[in-house]
C-alpha atoms as a PDB file:
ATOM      1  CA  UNK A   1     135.834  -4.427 146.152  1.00  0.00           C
ATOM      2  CA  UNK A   2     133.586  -6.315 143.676  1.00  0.00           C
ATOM      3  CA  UNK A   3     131.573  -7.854 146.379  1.00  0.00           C
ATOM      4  CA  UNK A   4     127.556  -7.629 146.032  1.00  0.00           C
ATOM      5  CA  UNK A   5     125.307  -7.428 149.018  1.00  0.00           C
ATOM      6  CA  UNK A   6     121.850  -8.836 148.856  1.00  0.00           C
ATOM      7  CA  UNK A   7     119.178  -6.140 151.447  1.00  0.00           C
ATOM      8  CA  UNK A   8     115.960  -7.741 152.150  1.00  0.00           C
ATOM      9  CA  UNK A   9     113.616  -5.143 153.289  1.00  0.00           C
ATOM     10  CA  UNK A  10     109.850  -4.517 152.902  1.00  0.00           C
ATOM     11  CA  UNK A  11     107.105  -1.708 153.654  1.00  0.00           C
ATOM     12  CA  UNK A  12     107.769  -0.416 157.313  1.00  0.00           C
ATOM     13  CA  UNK A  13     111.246  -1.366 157.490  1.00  0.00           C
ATOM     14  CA  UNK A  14     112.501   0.875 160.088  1.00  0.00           C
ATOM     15  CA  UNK A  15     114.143   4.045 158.546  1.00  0.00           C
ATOM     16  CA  UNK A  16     117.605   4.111 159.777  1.00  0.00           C
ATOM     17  CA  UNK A  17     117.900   0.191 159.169  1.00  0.00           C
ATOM     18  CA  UNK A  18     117.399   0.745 155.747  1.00  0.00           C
ATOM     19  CA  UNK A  19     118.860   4.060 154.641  1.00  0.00           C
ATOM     20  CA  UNK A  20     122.403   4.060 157.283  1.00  0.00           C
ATOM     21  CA  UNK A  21     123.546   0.030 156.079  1.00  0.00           C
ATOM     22  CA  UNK A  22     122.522   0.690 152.681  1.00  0.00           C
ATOM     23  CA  UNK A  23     124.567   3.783 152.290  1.00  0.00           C
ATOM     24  CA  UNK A  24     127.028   2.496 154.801  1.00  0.00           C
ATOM     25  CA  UNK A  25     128.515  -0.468 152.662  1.00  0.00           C
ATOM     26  CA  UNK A  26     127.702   1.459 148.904  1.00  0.00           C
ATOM     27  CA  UNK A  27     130.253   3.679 151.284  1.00  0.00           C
ATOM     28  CA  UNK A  28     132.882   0.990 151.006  1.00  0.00           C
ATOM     29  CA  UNK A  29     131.917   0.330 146.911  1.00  0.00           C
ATOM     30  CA  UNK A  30     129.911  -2.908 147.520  1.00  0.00           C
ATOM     31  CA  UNK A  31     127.018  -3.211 145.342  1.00  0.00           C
ATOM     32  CA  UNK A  32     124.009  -3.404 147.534  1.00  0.00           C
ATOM     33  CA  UNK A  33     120.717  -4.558 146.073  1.00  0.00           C
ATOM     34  CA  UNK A  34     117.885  -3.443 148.005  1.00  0.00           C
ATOM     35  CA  UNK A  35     114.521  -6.071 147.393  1.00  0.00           C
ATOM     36  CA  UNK A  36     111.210  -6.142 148.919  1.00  0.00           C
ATOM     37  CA  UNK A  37     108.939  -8.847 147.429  1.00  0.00           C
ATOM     38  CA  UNK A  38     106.245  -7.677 144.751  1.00  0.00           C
ATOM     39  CA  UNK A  39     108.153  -5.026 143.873  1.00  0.00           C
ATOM     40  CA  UNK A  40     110.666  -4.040 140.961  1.00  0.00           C
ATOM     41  CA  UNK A  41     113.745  -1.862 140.712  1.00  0.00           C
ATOM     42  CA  UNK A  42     112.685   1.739 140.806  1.00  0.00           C
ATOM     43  CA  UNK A  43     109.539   1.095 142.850  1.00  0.00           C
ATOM     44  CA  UNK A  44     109.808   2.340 146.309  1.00  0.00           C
ATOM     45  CA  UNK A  45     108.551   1.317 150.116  1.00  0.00           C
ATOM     46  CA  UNK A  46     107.412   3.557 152.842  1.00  0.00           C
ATOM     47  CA  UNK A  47     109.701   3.273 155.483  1.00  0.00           C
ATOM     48  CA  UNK A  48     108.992   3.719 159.457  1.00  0.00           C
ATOM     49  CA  UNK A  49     110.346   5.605 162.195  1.00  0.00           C
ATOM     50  CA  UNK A  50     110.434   3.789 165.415  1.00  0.00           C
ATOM     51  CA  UNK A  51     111.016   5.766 168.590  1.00  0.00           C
ATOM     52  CA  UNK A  52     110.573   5.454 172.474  1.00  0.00           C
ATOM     53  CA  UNK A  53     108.586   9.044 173.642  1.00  0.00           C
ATOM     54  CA  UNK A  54     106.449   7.637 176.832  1.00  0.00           C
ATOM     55  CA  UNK A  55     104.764   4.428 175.996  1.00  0.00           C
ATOM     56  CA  UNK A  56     105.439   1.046 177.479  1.00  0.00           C
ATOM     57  CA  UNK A  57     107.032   0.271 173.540  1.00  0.00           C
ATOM     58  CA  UNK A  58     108.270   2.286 170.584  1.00  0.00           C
ATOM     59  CA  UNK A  59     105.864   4.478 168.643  1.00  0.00           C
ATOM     60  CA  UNK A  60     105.547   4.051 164.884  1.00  0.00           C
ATOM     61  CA  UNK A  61     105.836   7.078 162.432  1.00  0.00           C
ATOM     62  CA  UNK A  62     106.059   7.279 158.830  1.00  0.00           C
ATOM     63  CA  UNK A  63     109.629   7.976 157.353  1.00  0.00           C
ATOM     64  CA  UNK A  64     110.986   8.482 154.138  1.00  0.00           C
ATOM     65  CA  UNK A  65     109.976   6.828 150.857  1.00  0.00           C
ATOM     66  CA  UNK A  66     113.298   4.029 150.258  1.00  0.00           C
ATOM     67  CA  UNK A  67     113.681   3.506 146.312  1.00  0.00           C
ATOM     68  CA  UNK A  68     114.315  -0.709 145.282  1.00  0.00           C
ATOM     69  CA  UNK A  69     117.166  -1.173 143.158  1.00  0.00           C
ATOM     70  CA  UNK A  70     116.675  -4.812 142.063  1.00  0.00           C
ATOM     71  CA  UNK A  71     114.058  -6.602 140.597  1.00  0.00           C
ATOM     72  CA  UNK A  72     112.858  -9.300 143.678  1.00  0.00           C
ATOM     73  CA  UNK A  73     112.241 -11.920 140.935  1.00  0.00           C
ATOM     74  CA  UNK A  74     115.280 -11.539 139.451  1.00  0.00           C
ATOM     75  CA  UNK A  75     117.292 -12.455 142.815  1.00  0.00           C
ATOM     76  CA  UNK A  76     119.643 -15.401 142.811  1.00  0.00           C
ATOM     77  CA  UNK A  77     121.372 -15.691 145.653  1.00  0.00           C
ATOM     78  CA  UNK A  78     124.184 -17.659 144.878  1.00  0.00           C
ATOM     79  CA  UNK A  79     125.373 -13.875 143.090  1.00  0.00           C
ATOM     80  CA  UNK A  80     125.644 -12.587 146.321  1.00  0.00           C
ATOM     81  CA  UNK A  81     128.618 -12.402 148.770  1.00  0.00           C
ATOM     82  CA  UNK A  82     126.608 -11.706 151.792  1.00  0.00           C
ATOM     83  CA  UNK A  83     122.781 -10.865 153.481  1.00  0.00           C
ATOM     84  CA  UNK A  84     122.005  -7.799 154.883  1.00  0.00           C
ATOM     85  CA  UNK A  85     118.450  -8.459 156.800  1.00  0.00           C
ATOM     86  CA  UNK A  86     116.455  -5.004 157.869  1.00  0.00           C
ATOM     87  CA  UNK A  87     114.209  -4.615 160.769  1.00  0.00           C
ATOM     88  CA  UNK A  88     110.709  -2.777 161.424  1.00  0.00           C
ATOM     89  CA  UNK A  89     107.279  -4.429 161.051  1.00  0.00           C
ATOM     90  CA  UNK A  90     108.360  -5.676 157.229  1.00  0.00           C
ATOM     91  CA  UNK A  91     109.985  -8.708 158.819  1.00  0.00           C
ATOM     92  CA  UNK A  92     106.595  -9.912 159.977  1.00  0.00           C
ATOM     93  CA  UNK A  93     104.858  -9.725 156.525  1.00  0.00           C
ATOM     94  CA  UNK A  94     108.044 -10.655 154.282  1.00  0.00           C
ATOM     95  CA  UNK A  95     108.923 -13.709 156.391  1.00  0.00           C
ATOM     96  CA  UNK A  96     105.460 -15.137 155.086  1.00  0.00           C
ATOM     97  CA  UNK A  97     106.986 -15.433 151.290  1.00  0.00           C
ATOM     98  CA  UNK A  98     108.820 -18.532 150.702  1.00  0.00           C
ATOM     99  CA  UNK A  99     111.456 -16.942 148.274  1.00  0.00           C
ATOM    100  CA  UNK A 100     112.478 -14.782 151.024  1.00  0.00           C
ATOM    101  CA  UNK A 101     112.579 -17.842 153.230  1.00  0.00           C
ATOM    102  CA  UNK A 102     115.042 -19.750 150.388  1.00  0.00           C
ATOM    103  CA  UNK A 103     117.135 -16.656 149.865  1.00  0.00           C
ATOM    104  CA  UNK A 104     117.594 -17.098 153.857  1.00  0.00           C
ATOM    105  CA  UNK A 105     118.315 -20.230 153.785  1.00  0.00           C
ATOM    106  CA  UNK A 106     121.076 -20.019 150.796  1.00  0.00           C
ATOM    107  CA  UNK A 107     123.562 -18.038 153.215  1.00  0.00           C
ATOM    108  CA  UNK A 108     123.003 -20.048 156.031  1.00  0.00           C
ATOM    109  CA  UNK A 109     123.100 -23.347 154.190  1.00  0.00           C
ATOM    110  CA  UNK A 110     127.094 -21.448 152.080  1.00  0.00           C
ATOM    111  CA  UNK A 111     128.039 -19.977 155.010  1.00  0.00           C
ATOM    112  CA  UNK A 112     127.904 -16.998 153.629  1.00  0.00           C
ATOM    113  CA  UNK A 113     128.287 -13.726 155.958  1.00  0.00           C
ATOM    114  CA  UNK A 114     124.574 -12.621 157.160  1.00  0.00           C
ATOM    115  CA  UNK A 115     123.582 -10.001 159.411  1.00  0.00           C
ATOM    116  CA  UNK A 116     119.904  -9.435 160.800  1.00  0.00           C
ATOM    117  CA  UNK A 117     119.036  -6.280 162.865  1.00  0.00           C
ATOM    118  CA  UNK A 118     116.189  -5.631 165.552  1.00  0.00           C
ATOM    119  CA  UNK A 119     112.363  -7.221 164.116  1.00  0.00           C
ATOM    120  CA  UNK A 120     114.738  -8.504 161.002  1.00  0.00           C
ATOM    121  CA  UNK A 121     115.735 -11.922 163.051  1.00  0.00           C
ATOM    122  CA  UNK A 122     112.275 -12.755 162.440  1.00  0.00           C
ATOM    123  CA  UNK A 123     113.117 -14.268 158.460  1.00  0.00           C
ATOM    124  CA  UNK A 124     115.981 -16.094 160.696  1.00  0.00           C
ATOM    125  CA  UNK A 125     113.496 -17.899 162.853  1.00  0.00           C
ATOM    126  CA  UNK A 126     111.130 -18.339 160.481  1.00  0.00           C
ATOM    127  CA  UNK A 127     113.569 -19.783 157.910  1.00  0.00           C
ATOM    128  CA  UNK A 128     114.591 -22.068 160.897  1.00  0.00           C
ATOM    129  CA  UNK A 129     118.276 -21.082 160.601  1.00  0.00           C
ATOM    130  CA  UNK A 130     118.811 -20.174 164.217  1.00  0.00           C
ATOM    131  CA  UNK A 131     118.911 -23.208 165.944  1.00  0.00           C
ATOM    132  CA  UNK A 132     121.998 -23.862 168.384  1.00  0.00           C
ATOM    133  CA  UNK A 133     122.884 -20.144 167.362  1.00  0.00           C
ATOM    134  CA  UNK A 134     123.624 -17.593 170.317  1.00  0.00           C
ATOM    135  CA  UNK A 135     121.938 -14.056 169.115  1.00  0.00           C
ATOM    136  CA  UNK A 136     120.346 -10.799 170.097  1.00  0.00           C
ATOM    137  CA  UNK A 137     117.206  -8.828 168.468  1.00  0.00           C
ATOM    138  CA  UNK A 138     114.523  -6.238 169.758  1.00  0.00           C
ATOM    139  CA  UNK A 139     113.947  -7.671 173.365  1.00  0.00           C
ATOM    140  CA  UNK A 140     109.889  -8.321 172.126  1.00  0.00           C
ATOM    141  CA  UNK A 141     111.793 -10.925 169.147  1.00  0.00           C
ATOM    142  CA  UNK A 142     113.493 -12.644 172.151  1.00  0.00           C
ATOM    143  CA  UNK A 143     111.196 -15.595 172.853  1.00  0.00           C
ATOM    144  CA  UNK A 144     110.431 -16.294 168.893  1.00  0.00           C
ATOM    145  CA  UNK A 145     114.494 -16.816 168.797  1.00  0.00           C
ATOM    146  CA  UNK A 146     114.227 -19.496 172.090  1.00  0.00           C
ATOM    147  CA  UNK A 147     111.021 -21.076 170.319  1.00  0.00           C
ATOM    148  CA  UNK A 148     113.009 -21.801 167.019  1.00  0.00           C
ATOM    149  CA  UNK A 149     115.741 -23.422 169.305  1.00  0.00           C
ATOM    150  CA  UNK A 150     117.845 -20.283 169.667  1.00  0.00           C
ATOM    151  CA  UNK A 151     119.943 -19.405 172.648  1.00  0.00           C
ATOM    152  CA  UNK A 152     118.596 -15.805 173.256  1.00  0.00           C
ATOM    153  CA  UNK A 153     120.757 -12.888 174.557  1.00  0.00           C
ATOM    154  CA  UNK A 154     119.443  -9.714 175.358  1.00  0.00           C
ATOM    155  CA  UNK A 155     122.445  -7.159 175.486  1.00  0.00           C
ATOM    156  CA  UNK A 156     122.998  -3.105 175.865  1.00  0.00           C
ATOM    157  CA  UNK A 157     121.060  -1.588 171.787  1.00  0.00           C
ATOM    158  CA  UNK A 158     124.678  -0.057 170.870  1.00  0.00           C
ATOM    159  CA  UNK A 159     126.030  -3.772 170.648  1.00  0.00           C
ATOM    160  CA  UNK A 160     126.139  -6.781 168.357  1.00  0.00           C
ATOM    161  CA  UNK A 161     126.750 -10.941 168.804  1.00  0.00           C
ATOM    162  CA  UNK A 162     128.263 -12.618 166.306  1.00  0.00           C
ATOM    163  CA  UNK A 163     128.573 -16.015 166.130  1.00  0.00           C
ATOM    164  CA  UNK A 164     130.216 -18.748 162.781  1.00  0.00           C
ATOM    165  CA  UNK A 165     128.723 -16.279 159.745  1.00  0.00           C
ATOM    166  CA  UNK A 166     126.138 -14.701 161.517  1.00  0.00           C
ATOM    167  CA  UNK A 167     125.897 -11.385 163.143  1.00  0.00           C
ATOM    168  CA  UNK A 168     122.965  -9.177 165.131  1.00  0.00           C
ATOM    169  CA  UNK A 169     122.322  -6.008 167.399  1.00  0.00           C
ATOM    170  CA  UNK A 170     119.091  -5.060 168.921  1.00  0.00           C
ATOM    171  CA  UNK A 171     118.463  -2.156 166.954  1.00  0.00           C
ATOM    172  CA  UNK A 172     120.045   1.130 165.006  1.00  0.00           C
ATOM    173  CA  UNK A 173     121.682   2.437 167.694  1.00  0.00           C
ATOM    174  CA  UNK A 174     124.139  -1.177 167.350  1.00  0.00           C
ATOM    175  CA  UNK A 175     124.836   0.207 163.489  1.00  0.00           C
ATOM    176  CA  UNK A 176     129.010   1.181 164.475  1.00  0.00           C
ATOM    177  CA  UNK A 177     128.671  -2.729 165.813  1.00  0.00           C
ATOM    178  CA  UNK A 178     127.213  -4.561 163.742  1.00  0.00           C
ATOM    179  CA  UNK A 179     128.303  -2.957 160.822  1.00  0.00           C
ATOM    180  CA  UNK A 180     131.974  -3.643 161.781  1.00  0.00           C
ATOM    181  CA  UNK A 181     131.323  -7.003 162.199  1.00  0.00           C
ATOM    182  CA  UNK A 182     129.645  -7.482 159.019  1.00  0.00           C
ATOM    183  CA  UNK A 183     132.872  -5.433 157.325  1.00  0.00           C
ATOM    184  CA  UNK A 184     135.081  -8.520 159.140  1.00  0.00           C
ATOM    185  CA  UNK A 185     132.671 -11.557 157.803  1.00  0.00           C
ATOM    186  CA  UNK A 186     132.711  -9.899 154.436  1.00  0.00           C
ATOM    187  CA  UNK A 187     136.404 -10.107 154.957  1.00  0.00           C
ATOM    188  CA  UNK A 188     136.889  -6.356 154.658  1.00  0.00           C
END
């Protein structure tokens, strides 16, 4: 297809929304590049496994080791097509570097397809991009959304919004949804 995916993703992304998008559009021969900042190609971050098993919120054990594929320095977004933002605790750390922030920024500012899952809608509000924009994240994301001038929508985890180039879901079990509608922005 020739189209080229940029991944943002960090230490503690959450395992599945890393490993099932990444594999999902390679599936359709994109060429995903997987970054985390500080690191190079080859390098690799610890992923998480989030999971509900009795406690008022998820619990947080360590998944697989995910291997980078791109060189974060070496990122210029106007070779990508489209934005692929992961969730976990990464998005709290990696919304803190500014090129992450500008790479943000860059799809919003094209138009460019973007899609953000669960904790990853934190780079969106922090990058100030979602203002005036109806989405969904991890219900605990909700009120940073509303704060950056967001219109908040919680809606059932297997789901997705999507709204001008922009699409979310709560969390992996939204990856048939949100996935789809990515495949549709991308114009696939």
């Amino acid at each position: 297809m020739g189209k080229k995916i940029l991944m943002l993703t960090g230490d503690f992304v959450e395992d599945y929304e890393v490993m099932v998008p990444f594999q999902a559009l390679q599936s359709l021969g994109l060429e995903v590049h997987a970054v985390c900042p500080g690191k190079k190609s080859g390098e690799y971050i610890a992923t998480a496994i989030h999971d509900f098993i009795g406690f008022q919120t998820y619990a947080e054990l360590r998944g697989h080791n995910f291997t980078i594929n791109k060189n974060f320095d070496e990122v210029n977004p106007a070779d990508y097509d489209g934005l692929y933002v992961c969730g976990g605790r990464a998005p709290e750390y990696t919304r803190l570097n500014s090129k992450v922030l500008e790479f943000t920024r860059h799809f919003f500012d094209t138009g460019k397809p973007v899609a953000a899952i669960c904790h990853g809608i934190q780079i969106l509000t922090a990058a100030g991009v979602v203002k005036g924009r109806t989405l969904t994240a991890y219900p605990a994301v909700g009120p940073e959304i509303t704060l950056a001038g967001g219109n908040y929508r919680e809606i059932p985890v297997s789901e997705a919004i999507t709204e001008g180039n922009l699409t979310t879901s709560p969390a992996w079990p939204g990856h048939p949804a949100i996935l789809k509608q990515f495949y549709r922005l991308l114009g696939i």
